[in-house]
C-alpha atoms as a PDB file:
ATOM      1  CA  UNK A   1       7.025 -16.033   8.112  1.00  0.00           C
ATOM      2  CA  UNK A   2       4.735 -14.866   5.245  1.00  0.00           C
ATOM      3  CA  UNK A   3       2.933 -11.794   5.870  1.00  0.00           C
ATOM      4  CA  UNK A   4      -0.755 -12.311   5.783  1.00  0.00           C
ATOM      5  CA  UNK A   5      -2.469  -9.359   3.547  1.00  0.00           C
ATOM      6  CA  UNK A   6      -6.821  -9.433   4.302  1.00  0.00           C
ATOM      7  CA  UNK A   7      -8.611  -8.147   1.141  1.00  0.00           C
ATOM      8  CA  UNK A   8     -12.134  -6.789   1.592  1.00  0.00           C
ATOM      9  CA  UNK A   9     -13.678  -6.867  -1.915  1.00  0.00           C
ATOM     10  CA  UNK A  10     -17.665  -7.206  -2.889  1.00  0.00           C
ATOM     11  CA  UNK A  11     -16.646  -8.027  -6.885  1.00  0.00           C
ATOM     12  CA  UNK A  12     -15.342 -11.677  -6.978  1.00  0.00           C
ATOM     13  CA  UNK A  13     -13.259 -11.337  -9.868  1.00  0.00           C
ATOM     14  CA  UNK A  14     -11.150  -8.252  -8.689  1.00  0.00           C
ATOM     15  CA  UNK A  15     -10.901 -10.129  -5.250  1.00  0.00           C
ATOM     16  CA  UNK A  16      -9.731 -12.946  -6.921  1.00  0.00           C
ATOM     17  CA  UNK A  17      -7.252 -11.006  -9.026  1.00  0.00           C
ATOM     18  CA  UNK A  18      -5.718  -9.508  -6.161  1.00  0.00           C
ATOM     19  CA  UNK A  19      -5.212 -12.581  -4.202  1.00  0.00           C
ATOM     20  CA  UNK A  20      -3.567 -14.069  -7.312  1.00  0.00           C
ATOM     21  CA  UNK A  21      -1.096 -10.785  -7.227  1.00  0.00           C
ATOM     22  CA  UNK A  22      -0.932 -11.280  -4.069  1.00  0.00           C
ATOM     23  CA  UNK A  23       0.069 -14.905  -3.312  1.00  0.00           C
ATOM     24  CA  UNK A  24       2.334 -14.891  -6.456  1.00  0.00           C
ATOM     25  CA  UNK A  25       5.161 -13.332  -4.121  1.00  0.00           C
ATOM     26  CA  UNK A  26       6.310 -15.906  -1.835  1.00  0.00           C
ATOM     27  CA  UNK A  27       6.701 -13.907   1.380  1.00  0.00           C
ATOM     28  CA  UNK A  28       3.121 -12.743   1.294  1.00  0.00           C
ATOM     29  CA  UNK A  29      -0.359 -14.647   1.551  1.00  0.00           C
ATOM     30  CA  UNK A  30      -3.724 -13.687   0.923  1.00  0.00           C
ATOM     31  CA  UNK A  31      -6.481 -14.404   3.489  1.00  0.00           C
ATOM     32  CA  UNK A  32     -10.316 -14.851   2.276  1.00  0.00           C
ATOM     33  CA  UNK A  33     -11.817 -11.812   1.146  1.00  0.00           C
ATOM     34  CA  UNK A  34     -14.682 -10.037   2.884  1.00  0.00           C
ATOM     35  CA  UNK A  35     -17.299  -8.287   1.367  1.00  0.00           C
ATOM     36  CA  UNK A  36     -18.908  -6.117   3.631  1.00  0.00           C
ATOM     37  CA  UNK A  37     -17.622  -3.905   6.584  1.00  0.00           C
ATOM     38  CA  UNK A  38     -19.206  -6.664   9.005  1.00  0.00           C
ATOM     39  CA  UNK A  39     -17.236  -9.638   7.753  1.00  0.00           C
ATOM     40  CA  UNK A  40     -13.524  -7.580   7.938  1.00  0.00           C
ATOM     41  CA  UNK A  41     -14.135  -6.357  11.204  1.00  0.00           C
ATOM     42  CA  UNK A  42     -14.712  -9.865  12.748  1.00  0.00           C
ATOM     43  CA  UNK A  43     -11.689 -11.173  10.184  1.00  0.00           C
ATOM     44  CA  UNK A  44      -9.488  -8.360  11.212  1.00  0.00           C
ATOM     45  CA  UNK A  45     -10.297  -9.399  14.983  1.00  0.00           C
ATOM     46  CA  UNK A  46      -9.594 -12.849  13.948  1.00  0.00           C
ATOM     47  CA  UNK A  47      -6.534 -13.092  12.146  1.00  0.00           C
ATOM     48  CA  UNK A  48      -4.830  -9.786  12.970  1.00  0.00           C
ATOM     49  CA  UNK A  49      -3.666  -9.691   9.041  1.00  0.00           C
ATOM     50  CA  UNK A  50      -0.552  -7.438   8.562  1.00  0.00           C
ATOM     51  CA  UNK A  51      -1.846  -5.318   5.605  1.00  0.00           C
ATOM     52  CA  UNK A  52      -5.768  -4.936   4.336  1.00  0.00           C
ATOM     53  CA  UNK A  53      -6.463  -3.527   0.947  1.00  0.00           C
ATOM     54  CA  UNK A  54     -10.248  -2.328   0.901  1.00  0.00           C
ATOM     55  CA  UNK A  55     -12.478  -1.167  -0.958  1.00  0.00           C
ATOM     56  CA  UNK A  56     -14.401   1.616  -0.448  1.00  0.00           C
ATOM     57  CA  UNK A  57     -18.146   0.718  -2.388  1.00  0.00           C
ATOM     58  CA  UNK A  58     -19.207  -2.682  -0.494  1.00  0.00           C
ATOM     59  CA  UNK A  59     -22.505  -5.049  -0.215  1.00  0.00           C
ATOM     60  CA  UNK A  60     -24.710  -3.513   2.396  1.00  0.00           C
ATOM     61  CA  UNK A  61     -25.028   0.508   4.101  1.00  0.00           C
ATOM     62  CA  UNK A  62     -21.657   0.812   5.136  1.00  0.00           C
ATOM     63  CA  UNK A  63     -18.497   1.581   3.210  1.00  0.00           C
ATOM     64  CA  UNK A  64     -14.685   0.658   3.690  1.00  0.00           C
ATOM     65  CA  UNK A  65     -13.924   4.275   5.153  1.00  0.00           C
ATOM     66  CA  UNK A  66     -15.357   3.051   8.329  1.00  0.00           C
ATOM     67  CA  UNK A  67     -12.461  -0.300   8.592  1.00  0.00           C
ATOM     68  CA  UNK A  68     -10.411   2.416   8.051  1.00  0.00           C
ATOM     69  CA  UNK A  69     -11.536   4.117  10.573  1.00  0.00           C
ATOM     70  CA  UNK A  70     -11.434   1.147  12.555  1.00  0.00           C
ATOM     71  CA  UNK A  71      -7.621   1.044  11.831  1.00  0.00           C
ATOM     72  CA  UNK A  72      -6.899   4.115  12.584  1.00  0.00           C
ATOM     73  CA  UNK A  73      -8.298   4.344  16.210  1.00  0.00           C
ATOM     74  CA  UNK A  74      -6.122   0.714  16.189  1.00  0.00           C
ATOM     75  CA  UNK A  75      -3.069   2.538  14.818  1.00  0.00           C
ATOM     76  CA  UNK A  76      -1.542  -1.557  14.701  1.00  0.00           C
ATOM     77  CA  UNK A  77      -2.525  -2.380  10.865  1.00  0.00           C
ATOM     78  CA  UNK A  78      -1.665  -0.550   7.794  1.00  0.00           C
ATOM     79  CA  UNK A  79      -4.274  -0.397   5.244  1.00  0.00           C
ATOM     80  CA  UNK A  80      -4.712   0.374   1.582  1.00  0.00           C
ATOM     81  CA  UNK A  81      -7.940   1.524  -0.143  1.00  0.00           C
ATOM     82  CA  UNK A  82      -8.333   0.413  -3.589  1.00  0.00           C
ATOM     83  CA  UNK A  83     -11.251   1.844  -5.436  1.00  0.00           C
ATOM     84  CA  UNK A  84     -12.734   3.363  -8.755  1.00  0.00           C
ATOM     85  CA  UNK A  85     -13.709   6.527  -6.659  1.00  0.00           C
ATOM     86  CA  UNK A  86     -11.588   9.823  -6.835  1.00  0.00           C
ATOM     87  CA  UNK A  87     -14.520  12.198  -6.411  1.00  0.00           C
ATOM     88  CA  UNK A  88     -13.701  14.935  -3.776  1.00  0.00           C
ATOM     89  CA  UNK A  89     -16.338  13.832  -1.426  1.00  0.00           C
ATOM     90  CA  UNK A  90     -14.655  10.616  -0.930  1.00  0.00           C
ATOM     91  CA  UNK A  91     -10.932  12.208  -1.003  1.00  0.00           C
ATOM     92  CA  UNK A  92     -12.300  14.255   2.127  1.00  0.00           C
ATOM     93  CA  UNK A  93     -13.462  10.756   3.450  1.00  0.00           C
ATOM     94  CA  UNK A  94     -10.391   9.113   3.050  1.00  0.00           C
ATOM     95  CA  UNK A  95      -8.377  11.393   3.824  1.00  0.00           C
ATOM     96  CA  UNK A  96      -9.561  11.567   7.441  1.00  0.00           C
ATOM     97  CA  UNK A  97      -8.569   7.809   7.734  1.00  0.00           C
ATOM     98  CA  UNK A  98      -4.558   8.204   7.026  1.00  0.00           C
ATOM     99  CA  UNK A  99      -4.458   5.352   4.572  1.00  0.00           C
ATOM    100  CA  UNK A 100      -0.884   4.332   3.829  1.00  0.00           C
ATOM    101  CA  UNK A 101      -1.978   4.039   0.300  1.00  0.00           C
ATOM    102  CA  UNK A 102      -4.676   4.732  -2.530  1.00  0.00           C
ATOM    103  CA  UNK A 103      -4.856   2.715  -5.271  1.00  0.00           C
ATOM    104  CA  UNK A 104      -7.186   3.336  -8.109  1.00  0.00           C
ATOM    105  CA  UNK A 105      -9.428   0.886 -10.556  1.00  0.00           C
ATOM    106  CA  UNK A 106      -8.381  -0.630 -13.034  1.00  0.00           C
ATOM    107  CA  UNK A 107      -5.155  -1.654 -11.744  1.00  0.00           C
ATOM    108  CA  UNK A 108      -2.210  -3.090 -12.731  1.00  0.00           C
ATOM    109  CA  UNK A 109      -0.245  -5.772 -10.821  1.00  0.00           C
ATOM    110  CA  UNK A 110       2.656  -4.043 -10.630  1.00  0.00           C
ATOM    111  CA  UNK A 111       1.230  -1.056  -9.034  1.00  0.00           C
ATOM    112  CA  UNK A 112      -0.196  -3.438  -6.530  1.00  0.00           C
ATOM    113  CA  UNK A 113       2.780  -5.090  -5.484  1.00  0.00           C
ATOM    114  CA  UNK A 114       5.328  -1.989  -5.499  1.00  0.00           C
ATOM    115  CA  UNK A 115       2.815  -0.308  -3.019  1.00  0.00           C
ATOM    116  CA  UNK A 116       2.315  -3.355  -0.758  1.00  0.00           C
ATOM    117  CA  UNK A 117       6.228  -3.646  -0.565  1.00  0.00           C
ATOM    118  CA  UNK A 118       6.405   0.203   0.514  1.00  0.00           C
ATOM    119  CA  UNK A 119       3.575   0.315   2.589  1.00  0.00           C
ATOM    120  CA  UNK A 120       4.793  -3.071   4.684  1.00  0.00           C
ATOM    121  CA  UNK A 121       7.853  -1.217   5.040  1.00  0.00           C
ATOM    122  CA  UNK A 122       6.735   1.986   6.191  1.00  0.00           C
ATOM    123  CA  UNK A 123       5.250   0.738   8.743  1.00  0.00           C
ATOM    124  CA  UNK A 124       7.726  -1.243  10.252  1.00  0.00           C
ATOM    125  CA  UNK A 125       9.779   1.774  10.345  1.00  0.00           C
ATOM    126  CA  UNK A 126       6.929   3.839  11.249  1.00  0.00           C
ATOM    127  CA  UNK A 127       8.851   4.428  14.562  1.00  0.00           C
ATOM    128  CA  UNK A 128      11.884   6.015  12.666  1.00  0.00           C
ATOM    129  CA  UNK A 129      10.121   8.302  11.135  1.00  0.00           C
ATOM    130  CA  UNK A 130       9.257  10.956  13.420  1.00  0.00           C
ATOM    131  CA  UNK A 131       8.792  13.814  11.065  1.00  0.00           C
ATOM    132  CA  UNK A 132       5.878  12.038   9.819  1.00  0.00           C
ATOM    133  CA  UNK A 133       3.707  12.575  12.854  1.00  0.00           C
ATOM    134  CA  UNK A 134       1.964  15.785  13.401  1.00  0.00           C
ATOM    135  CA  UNK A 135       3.424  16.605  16.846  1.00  0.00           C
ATOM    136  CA  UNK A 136       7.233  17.717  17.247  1.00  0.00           C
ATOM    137  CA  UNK A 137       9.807  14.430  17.999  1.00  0.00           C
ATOM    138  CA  UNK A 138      10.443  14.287  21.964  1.00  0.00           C
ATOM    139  CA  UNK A 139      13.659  13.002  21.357  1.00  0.00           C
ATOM    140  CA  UNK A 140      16.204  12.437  18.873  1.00  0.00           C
ATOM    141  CA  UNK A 141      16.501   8.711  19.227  1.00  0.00           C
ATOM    142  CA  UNK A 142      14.378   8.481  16.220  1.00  0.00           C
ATOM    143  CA  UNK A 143      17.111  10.001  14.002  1.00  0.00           C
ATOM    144  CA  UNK A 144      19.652   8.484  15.665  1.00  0.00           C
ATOM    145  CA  UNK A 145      18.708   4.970  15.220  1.00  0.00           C
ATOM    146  CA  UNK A 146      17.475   5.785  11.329  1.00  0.00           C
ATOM    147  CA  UNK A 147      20.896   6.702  10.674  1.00  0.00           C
ATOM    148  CA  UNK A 148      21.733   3.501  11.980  1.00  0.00           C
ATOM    149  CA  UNK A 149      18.823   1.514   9.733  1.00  0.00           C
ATOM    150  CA  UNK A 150      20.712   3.887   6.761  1.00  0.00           C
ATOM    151  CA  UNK A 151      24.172   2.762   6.778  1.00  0.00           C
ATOM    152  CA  UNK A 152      23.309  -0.494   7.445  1.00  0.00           C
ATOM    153  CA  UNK A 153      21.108  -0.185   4.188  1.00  0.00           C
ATOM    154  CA  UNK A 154      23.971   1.198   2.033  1.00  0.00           C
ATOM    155  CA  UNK A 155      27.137  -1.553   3.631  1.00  0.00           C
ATOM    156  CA  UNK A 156      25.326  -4.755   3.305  1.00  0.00           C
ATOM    157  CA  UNK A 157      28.161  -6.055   1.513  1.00  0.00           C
ATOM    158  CA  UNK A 158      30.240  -5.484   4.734  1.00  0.00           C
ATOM    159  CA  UNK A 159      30.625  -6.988   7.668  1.00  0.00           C
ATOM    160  CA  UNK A 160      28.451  -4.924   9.966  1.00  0.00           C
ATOM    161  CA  UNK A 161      29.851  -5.381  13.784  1.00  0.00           C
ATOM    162  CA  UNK A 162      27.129  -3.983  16.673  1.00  0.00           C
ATOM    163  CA  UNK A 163      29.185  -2.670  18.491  1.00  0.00           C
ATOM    164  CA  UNK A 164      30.428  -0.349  15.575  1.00  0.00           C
ATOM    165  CA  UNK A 165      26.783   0.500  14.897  1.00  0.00           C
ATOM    166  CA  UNK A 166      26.448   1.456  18.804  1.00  0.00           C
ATOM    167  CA  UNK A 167      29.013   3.618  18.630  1.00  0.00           C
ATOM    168  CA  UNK A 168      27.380   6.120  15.648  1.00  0.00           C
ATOM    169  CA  UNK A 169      24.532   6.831  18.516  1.00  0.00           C
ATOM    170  CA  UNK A 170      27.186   7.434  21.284  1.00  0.00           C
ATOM    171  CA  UNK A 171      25.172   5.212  23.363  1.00  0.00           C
ATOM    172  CA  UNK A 172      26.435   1.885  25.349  1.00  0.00           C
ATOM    173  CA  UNK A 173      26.136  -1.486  23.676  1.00  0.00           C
ATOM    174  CA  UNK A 174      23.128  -2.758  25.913  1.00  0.00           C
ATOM    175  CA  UNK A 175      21.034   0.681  26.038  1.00  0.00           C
ATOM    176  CA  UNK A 176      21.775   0.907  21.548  1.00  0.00           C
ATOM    177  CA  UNK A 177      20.352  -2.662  21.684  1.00  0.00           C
ATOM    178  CA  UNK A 178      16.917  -2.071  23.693  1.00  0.00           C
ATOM    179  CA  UNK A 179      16.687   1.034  21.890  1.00  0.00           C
ATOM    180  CA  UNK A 180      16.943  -0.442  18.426  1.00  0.00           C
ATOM    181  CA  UNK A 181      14.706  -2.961  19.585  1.00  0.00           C
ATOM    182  CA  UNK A 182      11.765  -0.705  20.922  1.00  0.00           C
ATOM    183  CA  UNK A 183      11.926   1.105  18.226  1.00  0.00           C
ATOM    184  CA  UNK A 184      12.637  -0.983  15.389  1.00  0.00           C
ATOM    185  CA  UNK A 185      11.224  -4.331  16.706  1.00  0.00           C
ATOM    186  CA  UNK A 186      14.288  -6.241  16.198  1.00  0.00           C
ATOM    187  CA  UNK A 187      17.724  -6.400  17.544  1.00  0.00           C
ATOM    188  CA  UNK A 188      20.347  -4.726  15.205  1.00  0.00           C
ATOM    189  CA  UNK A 189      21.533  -8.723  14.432  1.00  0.00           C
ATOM    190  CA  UNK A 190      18.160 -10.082  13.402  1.00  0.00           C
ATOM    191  CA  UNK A 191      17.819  -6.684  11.485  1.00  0.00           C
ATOM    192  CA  UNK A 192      20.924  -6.895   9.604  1.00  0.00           C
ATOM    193  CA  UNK A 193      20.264 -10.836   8.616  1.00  0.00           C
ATOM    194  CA  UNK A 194      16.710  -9.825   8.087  1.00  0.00           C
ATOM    195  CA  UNK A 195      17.703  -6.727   5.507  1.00  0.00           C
ATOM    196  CA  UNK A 196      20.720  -9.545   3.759  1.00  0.00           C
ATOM    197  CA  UNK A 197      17.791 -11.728   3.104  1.00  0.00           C
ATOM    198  CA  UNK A 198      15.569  -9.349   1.599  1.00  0.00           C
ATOM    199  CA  UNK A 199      18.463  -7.989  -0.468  1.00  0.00           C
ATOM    200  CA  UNK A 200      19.063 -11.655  -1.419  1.00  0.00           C
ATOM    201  CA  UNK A 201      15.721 -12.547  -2.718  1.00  0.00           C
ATOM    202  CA  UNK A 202      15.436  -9.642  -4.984  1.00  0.00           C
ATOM    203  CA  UNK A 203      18.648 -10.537  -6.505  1.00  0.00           C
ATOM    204  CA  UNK A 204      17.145 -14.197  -6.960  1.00  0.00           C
ATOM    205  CA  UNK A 205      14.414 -13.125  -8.615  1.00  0.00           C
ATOM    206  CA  UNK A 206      15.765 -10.340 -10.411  1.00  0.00           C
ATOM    207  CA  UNK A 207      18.720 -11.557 -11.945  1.00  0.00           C
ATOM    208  CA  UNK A 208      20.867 -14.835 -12.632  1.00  0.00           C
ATOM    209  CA  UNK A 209      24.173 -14.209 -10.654  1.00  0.00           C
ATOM    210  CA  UNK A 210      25.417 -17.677  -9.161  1.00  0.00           C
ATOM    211  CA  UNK A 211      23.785 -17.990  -5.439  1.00  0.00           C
ATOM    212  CA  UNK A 212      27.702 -18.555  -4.176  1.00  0.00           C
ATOM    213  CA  UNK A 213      28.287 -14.457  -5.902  1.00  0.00           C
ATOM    214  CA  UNK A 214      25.383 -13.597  -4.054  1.00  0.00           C
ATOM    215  CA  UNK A 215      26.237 -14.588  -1.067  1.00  0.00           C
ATOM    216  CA  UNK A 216      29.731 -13.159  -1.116  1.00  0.00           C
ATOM    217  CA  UNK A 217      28.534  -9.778  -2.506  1.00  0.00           C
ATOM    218  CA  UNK A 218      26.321  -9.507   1.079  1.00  0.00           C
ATOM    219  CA  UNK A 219      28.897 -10.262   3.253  1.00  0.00           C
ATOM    220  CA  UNK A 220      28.394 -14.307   4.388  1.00  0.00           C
ATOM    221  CA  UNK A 221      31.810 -15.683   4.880  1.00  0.00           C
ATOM    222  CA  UNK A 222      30.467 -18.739   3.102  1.00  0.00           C
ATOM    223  CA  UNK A 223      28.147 -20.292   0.743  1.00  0.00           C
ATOM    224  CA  UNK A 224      26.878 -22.508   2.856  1.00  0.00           C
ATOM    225  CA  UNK A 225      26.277 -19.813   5.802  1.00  0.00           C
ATOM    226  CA  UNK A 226      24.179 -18.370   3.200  1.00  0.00           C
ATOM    227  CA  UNK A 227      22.398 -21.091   2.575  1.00  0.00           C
ATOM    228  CA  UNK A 228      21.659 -22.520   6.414  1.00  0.00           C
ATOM    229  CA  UNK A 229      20.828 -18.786   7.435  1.00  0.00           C
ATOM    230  CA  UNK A 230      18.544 -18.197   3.728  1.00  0.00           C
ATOM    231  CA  UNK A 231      16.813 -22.039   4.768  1.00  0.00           C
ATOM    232  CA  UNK A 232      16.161 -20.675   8.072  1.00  0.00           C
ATOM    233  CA  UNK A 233      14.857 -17.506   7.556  1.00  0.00           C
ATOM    234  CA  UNK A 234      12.725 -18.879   4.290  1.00  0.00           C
ATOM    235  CA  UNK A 235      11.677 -22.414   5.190  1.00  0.00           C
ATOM    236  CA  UNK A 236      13.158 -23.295   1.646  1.00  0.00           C
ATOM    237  CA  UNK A 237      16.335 -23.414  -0.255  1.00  0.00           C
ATOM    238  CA  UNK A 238      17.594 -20.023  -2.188  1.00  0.00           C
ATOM    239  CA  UNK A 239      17.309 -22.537  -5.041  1.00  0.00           C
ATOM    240  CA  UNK A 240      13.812 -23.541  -4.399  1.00  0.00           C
ATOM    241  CA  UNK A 241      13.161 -19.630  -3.705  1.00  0.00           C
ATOM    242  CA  UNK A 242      14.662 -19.154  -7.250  1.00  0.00           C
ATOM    243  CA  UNK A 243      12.875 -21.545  -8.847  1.00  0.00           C
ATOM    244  CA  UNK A 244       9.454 -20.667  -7.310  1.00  0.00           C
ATOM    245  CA  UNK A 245       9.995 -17.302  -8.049  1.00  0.00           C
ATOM    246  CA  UNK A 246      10.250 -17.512 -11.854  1.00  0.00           C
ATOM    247  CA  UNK A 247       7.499 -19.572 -12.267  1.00  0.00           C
ATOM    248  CA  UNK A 248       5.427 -17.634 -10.741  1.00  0.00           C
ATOM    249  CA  UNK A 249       6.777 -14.569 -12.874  1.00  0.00           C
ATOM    250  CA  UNK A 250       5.232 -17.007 -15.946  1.00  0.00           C
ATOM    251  CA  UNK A 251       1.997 -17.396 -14.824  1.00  0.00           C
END
C-alpha cells in the first residue's frame, strides 16, 4: 500500500513540484495540498496521511508551527517543515514542535526524497529507539528486539527462521512474536518479507542485475516465489516495478 504524504503549501508551483517528487516514487502518493493551517487540520483529520511536509509562511494569521504542534500533541504522524526561514526566532519555534525533519528553500529533489525515506522509517521504528526519548527506557525490550530488526537487516540473503530470531532475546516463540509485534507493528515474518521487498526494489531501480539474481541474492528459494510474493506485496510485477521506475527517473 502506497504511503500517502499531505503537503501544506500556499505557492502553487513549489506544491506542485513536490507532489511531482513525490508521486515519482511508486510506493508513495501525494494528497492535495493545503494552503492554510485551516485546510490541513480538517485534511489531516480526514485522510490520516502518513507523512506531511509543511510549510511554515502560509495564506492567512496562522503559520505551519501550529500543525506541528497539532502533531505533536497527536504523536501518530511524522512531519517535515520545509521553508526559506532559518532565522533564530523560528529555529526556537520549530524546535519546540520535534519535527522529524527541516528542509530548507530552494530544494533539490533528492534532498526531498532521501529525507522522506528516513523520516518514514524512523518512525516506524520509533518504538526501537528508546534512547531517543527524553525519559530513561523502562525496559530493555527495546534493545532487544532492535538487535533483532539489525541482524535481520545485515542476513537478508539468508534464510531467516523465527524461531532462531526468538532465541537472540531469550524469550519463548509466542511472547518474541507479540513483542515484535507491539513494538514493531508487524510480526517478525511480514517484517522480514516486508524488509526483502524493500531491498528488492532498490536493486530494481538501482541497477540491472537479472530479477532471477535478485531474487536468489535475498534468499527466495525461487524465481517465481519472488515474483508471487513481489506481485503481492506491490500490486504489480518486479518487471512492471522496473519499468515504471526508470521512466519515471527520465522525466
Amino acid at each position: 500500500m502506497k504511503k500517502k504524504i499531505l503537503i501544506v503549501e500556499d505557492e502553487a508551483i513549489i506544491a506542485a513540484d513536490l507532489a511531482r517528487i513525490i508521486n515519482k516514487n511508486t510506493c508513495w502518493e501525494a494528497l492535495e495540498s493545503c494552503d492554510s493551517v485551516e485546510e490541513a487540520l480538517k485534511s489531516i483529520e480526514l485522510y490520516l496521511p502518513d507523512l506531511v511536509l509543511i510549510d511554515i509562511n502560509l495564506r492567512g494569521l496562522e503559520n505551519g508551527t501550529l500543525i506541528g504542534s497539532y502533531l505533536l500533541k497527536k504523536d501518530k504522524i511524522p512531519f517535515i517543515f520545509i521553508t526559506s526561514l532559518s532565522d533564530s526566532l523560528t529555529l526556537e519555534d520549530v524546535k519546540c514542535t520535534r519535527p522529524m525533519g527541516y528542509i530548507l528553500k530552494p530544494f533539490k529533489q533528492q534532498i526531498i526524497s532521501s529525507t522522506i525515506e528516513i523520516v518514514l522509517t524512523n518512525h516506524k521504528h520509533r518504538k526501537l529507539d528508546p534512547v531517543r526519548h527524553i525519559e530513561e527506557p523502562q525496559s530493555d525490550i527495546p534493545f532487544r528486539l532492535r538487535k533483532v530488526t539489525d541482524y535481520i537487516s545485515d542476513n537478508l540473503d539468508k534464510k531467516l527462521v523465527v524461531q532462531k530470531l526468538a532465541e537472540m532475546t531469550d524469550w519463548k516463540l509466542h511472547h518474541f512474536i507479540r513483542l515484535f509485534k507491539t513494538y514493531v507493528g508487524s510480526t517478525p515474518y511480514q517484517y522480514i518479507l516486508e524488509q526483502k521487498i524493500n531491498r528488492s526494489k532498490s536493486l530494481l531501480k538501482e541497477t540491472d542485475f537479472p530479477i532471477s539474481m535478485i531474487a536468489y541474492d535475498l534468499g527466495f528459494q525461487t524465481h517465481s516465489n519472488f515474483s508471487v510474493t513481489f506481485q503481492k506485496s506491490m500490486k504489480m510485477s518486479a518487471e512492471d516495478f522496473r519499468r515504471k521506475s526508470k521512466i519515471k527517473a527520465e522525466i
